[in-house]
N, C-alpha and C. Protein backbone atom coordinates (compact mmCIF):
# COMPACT_ATOMS: atom_id res chain seq x y z
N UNK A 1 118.91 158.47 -11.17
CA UNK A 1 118.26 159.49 -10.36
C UNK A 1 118.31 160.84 -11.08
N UNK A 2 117.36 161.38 -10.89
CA UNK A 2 117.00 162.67 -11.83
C UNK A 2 117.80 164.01 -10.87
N UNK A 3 118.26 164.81 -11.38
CA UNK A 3 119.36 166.13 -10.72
C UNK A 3 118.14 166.65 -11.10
N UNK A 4 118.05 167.50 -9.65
CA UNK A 4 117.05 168.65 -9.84
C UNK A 4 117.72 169.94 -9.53
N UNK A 5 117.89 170.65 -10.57
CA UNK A 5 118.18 172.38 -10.61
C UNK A 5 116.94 173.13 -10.29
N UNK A 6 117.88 174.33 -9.05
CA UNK A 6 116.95 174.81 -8.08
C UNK A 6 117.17 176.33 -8.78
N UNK A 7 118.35 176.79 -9.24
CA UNK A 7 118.83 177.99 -9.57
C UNK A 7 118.03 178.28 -11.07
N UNK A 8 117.80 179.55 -11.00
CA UNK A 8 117.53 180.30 -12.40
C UNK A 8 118.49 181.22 -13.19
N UNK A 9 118.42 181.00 -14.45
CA UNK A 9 119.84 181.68 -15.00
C UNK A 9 118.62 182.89 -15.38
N UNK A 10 119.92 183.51 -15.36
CA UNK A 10 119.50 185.58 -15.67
C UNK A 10 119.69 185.48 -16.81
N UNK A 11 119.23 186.72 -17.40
CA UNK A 11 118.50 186.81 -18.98
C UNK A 11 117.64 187.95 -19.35
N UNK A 12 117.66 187.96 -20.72
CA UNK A 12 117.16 188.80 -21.04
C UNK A 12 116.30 188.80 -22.20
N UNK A 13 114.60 189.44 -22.28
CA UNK A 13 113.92 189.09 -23.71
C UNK A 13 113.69 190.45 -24.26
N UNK A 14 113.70 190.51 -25.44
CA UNK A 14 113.40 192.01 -25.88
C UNK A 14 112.58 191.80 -26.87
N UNK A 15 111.98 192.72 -27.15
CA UNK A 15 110.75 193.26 -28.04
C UNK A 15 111.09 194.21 -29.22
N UNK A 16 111.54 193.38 -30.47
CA UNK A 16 112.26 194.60 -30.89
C UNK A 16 111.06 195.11 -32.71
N UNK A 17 111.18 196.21 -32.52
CA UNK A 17 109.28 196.74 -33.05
C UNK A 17 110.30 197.85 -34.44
N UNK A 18 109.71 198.51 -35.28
CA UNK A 18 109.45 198.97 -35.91
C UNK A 18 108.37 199.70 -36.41
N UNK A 19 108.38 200.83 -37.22
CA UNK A 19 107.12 201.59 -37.17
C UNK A 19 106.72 201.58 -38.79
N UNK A 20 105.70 201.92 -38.92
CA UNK A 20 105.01 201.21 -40.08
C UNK A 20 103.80 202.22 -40.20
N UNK A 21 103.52 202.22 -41.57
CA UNK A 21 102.37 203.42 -41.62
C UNK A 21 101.37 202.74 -40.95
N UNK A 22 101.31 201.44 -41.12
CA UNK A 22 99.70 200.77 -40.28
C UNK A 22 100.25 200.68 -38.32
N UNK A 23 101.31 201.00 -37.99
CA UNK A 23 101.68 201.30 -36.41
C UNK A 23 102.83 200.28 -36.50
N UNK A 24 102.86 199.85 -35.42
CA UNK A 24 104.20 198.84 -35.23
C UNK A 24 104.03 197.46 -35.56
N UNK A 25 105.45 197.53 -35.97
CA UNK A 25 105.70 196.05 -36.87
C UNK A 25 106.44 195.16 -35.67
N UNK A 26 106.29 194.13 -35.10
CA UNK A 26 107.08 193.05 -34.31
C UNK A 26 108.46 192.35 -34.63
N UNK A 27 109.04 191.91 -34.69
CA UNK A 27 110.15 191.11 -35.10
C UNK A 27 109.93 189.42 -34.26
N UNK A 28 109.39 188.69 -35.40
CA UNK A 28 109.34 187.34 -34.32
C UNK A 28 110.66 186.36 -35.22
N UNK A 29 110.50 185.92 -34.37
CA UNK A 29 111.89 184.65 -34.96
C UNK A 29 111.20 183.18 -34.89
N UNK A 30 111.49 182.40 -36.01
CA UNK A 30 111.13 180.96 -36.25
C UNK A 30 112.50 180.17 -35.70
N UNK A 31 112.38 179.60 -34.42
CA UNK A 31 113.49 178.96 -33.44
C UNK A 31 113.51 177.40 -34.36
N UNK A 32 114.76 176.86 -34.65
CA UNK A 32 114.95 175.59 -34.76
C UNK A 32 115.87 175.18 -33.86
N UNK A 33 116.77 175.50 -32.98
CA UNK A 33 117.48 175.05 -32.18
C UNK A 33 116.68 174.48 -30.73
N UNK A 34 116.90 173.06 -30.59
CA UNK A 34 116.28 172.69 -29.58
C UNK A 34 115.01 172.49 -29.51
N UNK A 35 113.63 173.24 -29.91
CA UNK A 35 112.60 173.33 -29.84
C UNK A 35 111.87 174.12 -31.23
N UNK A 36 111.02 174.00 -31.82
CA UNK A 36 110.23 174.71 -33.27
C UNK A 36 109.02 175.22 -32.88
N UNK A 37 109.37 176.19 -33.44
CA UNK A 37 108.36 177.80 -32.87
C UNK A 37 108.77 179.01 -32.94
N UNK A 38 107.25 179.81 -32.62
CA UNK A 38 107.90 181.40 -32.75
C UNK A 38 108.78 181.81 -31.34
N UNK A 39 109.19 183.00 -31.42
CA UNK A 39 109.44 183.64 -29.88
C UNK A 39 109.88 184.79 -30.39
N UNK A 40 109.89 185.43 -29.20
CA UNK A 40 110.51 186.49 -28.84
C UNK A 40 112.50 186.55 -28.89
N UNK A 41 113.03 187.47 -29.67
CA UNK A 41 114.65 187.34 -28.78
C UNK A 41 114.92 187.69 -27.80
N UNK A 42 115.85 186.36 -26.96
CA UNK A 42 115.96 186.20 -25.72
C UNK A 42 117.68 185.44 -25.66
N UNK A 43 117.99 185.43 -24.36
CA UNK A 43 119.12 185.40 -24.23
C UNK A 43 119.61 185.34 -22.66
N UNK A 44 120.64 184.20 -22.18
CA UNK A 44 120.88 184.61 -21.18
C UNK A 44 121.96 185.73 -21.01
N UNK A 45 122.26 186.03 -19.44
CA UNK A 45 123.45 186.91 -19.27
C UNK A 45 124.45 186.47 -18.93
N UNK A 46 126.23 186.83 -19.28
CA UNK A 46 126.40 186.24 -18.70
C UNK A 46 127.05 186.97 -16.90
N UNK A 47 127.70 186.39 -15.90
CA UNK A 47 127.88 187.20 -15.02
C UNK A 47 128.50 188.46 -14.77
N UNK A 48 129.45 188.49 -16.21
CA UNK A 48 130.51 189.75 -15.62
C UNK A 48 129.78 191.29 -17.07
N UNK A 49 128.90 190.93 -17.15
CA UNK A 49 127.72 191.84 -18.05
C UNK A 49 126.69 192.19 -17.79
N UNK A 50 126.19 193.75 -17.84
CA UNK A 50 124.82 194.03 -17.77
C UNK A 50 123.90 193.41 -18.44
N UNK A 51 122.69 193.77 -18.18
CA UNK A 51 121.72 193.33 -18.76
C UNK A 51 121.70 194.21 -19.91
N UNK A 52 121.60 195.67 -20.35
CA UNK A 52 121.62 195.67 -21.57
C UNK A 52 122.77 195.28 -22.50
N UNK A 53 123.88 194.87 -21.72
CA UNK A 53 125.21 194.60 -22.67
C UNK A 53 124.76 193.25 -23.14
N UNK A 54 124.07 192.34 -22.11
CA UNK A 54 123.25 190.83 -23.25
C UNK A 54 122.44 191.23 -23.88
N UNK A 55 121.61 192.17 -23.77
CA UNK A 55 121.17 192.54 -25.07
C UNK A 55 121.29 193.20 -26.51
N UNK A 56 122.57 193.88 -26.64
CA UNK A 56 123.05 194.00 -27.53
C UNK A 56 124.20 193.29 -27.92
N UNK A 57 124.57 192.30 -26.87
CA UNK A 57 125.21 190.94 -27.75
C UNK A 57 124.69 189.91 -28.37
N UNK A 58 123.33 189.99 -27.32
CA UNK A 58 122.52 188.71 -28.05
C UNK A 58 122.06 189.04 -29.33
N UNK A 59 121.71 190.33 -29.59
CA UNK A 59 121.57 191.11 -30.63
C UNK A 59 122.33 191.18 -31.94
N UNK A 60 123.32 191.23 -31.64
CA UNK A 60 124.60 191.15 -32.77
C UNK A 60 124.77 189.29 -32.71
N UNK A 61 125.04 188.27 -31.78
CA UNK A 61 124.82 187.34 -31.94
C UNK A 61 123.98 186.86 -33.08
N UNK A 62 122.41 186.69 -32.78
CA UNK A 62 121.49 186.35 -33.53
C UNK A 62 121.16 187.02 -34.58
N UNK A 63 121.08 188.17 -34.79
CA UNK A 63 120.61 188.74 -35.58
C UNK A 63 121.52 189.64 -36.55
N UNK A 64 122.68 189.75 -36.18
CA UNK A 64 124.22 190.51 -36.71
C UNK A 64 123.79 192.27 -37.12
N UNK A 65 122.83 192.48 -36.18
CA UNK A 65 122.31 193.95 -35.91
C UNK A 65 123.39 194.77 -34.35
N UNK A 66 123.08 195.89 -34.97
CA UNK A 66 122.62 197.12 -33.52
C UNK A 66 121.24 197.24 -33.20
N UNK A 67 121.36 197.30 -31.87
CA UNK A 67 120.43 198.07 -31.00
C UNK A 67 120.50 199.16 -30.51
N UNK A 68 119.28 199.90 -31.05
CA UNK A 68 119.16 201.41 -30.51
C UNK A 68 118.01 201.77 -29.88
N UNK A 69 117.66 202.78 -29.10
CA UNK A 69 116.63 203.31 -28.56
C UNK A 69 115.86 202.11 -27.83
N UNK A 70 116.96 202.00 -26.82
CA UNK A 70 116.50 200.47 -25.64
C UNK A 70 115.69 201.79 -24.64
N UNK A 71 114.45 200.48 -24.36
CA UNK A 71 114.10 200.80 -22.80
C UNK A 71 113.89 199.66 -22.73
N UNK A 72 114.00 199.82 -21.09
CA UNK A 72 113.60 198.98 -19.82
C UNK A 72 112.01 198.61 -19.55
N UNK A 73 111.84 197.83 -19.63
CA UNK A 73 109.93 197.14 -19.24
C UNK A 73 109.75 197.37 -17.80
N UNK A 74 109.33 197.56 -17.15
CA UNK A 74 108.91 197.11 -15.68
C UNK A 74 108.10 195.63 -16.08
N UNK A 75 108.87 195.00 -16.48
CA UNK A 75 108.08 193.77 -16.62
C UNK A 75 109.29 192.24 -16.73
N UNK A 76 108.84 191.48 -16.07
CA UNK A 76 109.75 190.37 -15.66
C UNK A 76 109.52 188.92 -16.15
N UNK A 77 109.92 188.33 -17.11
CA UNK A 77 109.52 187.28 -17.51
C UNK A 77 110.37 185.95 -16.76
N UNK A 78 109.79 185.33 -16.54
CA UNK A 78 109.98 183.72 -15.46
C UNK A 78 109.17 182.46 -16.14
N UNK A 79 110.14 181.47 -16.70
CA UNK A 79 110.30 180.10 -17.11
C UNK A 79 110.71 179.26 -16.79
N UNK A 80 110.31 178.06 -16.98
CA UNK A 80 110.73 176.89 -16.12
C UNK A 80 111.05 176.21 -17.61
N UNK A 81 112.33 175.83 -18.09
CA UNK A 81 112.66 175.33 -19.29
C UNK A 81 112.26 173.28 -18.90
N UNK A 82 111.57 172.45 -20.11
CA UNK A 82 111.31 171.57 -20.12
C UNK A 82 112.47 170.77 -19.60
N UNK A 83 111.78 169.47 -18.79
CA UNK A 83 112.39 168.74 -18.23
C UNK A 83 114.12 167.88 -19.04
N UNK A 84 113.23 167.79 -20.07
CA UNK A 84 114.89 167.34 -21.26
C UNK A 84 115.56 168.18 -21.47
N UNK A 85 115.36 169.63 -21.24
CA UNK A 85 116.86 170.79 -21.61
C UNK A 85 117.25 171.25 -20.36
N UNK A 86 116.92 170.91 -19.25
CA UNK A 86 117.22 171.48 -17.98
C UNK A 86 119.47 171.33 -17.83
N UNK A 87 119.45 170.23 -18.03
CA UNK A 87 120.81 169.98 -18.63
C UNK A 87 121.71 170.52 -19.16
N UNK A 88 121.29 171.60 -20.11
CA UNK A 88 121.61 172.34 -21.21
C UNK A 88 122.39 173.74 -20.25
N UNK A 89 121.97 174.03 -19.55
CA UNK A 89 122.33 175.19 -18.68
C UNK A 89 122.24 174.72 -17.22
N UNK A 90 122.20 173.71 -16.73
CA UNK A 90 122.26 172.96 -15.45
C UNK A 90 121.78 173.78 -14.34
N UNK A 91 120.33 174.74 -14.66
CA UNK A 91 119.06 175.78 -14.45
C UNK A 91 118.10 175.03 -14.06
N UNK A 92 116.98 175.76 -13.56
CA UNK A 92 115.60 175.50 -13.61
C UNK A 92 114.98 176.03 -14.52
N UNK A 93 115.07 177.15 -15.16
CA UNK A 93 115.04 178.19 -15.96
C UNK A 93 115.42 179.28 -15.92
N UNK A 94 114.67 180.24 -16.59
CA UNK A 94 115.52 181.51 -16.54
C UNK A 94 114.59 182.78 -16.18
N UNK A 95 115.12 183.87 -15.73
CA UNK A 95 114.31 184.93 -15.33
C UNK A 95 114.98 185.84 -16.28
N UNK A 96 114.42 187.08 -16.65
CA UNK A 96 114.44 187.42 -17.81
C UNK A 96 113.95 189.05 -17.44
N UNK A 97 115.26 190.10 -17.82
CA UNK A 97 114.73 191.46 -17.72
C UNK A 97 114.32 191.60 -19.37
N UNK A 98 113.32 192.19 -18.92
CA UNK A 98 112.68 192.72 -20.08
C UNK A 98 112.57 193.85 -21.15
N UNK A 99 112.46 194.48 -22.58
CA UNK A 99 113.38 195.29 -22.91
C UNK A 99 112.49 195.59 -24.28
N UNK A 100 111.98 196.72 -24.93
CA UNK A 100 111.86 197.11 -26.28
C UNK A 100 112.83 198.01 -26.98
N UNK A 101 112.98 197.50 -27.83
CA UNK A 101 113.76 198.34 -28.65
C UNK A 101 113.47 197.99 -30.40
N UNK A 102 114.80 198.84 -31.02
CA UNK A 102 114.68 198.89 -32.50
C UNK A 102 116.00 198.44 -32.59
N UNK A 103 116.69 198.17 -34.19
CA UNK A 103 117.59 197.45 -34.60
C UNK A 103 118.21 198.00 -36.14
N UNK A 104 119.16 197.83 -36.38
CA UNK A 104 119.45 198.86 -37.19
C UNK A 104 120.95 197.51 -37.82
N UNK A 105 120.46 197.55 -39.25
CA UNK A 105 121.56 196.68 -40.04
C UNK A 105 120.76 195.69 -40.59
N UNK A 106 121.19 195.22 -41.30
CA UNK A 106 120.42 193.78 -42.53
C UNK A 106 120.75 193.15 -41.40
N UNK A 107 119.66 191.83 -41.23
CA UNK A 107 119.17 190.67 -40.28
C UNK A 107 119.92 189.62 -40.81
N UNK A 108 120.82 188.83 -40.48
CA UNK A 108 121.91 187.68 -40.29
C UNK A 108 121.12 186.84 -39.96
N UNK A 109 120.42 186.06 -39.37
CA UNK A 109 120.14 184.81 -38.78
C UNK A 109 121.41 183.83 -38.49
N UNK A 110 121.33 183.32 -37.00
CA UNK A 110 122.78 182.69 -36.79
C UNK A 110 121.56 181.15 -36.75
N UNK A 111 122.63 179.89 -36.54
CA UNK A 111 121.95 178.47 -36.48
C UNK A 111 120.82 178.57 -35.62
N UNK A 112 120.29 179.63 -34.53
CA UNK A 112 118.96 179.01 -33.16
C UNK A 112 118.05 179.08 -34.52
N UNK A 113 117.77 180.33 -35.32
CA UNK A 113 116.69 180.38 -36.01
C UNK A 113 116.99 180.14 -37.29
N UNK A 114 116.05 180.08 -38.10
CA UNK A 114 115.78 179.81 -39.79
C UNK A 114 114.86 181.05 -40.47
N UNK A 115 114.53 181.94 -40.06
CA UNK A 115 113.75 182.66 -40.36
C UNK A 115 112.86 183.61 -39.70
N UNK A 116 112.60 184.66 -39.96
CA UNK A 116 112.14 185.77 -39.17
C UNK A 116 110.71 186.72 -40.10
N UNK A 117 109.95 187.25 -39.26
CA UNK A 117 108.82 187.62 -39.55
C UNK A 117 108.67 188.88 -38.97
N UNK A 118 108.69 190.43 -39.81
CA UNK A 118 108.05 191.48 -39.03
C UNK A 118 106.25 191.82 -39.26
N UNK A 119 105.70 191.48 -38.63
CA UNK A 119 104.04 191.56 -38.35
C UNK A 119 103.50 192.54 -37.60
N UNK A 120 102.73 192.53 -37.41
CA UNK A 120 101.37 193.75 -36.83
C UNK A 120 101.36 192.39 -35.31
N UNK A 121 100.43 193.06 -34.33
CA UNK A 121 100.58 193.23 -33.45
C UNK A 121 99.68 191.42 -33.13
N UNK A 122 97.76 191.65 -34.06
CA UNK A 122 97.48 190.58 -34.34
C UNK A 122 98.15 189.32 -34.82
N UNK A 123 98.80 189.45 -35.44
CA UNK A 123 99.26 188.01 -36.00
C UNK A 123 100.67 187.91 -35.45
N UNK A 124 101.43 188.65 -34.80
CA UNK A 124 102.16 188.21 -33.40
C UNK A 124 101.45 187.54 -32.47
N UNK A 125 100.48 188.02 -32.42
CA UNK A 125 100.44 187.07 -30.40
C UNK A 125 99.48 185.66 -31.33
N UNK A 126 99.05 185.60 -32.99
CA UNK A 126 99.17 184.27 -33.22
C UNK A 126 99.70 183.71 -33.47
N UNK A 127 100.91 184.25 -33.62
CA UNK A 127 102.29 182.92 -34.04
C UNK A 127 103.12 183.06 -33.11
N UNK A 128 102.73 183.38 -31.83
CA UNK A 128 103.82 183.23 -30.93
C UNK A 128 103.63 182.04 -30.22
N UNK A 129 104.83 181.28 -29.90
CA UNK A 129 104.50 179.75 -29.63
C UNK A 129 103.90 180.16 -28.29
N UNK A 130 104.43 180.54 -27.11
CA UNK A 130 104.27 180.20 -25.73
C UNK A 130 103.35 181.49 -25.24
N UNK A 131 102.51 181.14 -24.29
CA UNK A 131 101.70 182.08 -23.53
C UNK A 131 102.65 183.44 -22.89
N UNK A 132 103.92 182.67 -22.37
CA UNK A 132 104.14 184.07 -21.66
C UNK A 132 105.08 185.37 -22.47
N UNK A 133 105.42 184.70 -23.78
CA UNK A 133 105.50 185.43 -24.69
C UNK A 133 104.65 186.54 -25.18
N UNK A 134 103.19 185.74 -25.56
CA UNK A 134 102.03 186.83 -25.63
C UNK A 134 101.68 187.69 -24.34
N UNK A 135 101.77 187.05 -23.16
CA UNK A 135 101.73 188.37 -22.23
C UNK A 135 102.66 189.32 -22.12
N UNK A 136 104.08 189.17 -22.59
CA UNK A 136 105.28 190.52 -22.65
C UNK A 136 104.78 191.39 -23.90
N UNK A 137 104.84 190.55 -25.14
CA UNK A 137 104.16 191.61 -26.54
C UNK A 137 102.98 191.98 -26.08
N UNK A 138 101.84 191.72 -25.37
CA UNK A 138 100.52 192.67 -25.17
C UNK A 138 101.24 193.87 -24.06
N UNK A 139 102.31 193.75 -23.06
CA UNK A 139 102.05 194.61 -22.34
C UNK A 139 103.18 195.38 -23.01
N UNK A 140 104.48 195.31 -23.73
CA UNK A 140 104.66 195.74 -24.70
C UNK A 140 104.61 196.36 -25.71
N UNK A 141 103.04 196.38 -26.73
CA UNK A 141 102.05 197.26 -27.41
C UNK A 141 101.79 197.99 -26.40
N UNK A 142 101.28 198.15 -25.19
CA UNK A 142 100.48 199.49 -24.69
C UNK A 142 101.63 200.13 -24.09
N UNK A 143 102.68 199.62 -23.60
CA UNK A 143 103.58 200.47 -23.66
C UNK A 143 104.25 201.14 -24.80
N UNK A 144 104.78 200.94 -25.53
CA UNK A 144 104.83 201.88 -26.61
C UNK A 144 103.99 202.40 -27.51
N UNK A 145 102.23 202.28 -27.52
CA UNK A 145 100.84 203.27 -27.33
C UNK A 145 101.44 204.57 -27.06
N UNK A 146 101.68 204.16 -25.08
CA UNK A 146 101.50 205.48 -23.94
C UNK A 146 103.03 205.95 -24.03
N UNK A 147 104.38 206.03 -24.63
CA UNK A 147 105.02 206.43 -24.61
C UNK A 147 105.40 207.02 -26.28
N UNK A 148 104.30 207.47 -27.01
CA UNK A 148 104.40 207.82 -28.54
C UNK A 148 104.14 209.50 -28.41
C-alpha cells in the first residue's frame, strides 16, 4: 500500500544574479543528485532556522560561498516532488520562500551538482529544467529591472 504524504516541507529557492556589462548574469546549477537537470538553488529549512539562515546555509552548503545583498520575492514557489522521492523527506513537497541575491567566494560544488553556468537571462529560462523555475527567474528579471 502506497503512504500518502499530506505535509509540505518549508524551503527556500534563490536567484542568485550577477551584473555584467551585457545586464545580469544567472547562476544555474547542473543537479545530478536524484534527478539531471538545470535549477535554481534551493533548499529546505530546517525548523529551529529562518528562512534566510537556509539560505545562507544552503549557500555555503552547495556552493562554499557567502551571501550578500538578500531580498525577499513576494513570490512563493509550490511543488509536488515525484512520486519515487516522496520518501526521501516523507513530504508531499515543498513550499519555498523565495529570494535574489549575490554571492561572494570561488564556487565549491558539493555532490547534488556537477557543474554550474552563469548566463543571460535568455538562455536561463532555456536550460532550466522545470516550468516553475522559469516562472520565479522571469518574475525575478523584472524585479531586479524595477529595483536598479
Amino acid at each position: 500500500m502506497l503512504k500518502t504524504y499530506k505535509k509540505y516541507r518549508r524551503g527556500i529557492k534563490v536567484i542568485i544574479h550577477k551584473n555584467s556589462k551585457k545586464g545580469h548574469l544567472f547562476l544555474i546549477l547542473h543537479r545530478i543528485k536524484r534527478w539531471r537537470g538545470f535549477e535554481l538553488l534551493k533548499g529546505g529549512k530546517f525548523s529551529n532556522e529562518s528562512y534566510v539562515g537556509a539560505l545562507k546555509r544552503e549557500i555555503r552548503e552547495e556552493l562554499g560561498c557567502k551571501s550578500k545583498n538578500i531580498k525577499k520575492l513576494p513570490f512563493e514557489d509550490k511543488f509536488d516532488y515525484p512520486e519515487k522521492h516522496r520518501g526521501v523527506f516523507q513530504k508531499k513537497g515543498q513550499i519555498s520562500i523565495c529570494y535574489v541575491c549575490e554571492i561572494a567566494g570561488k564556487i565549491k560544488l558539493n555532490d547534488e551538482h556537477d557543474k554550474y553556468q552563469w548566463v543571460d537571462f535568455k538562455k536561463a529560462i532555456k536550460l532550466l529544467t522545470y516550468n516553475n523555475s522559469k516562472k520565479l527567474l522571469k518574475f525575478a528579471n523584472s524585479f531586479l529591472k524595477n529595483v536598479e
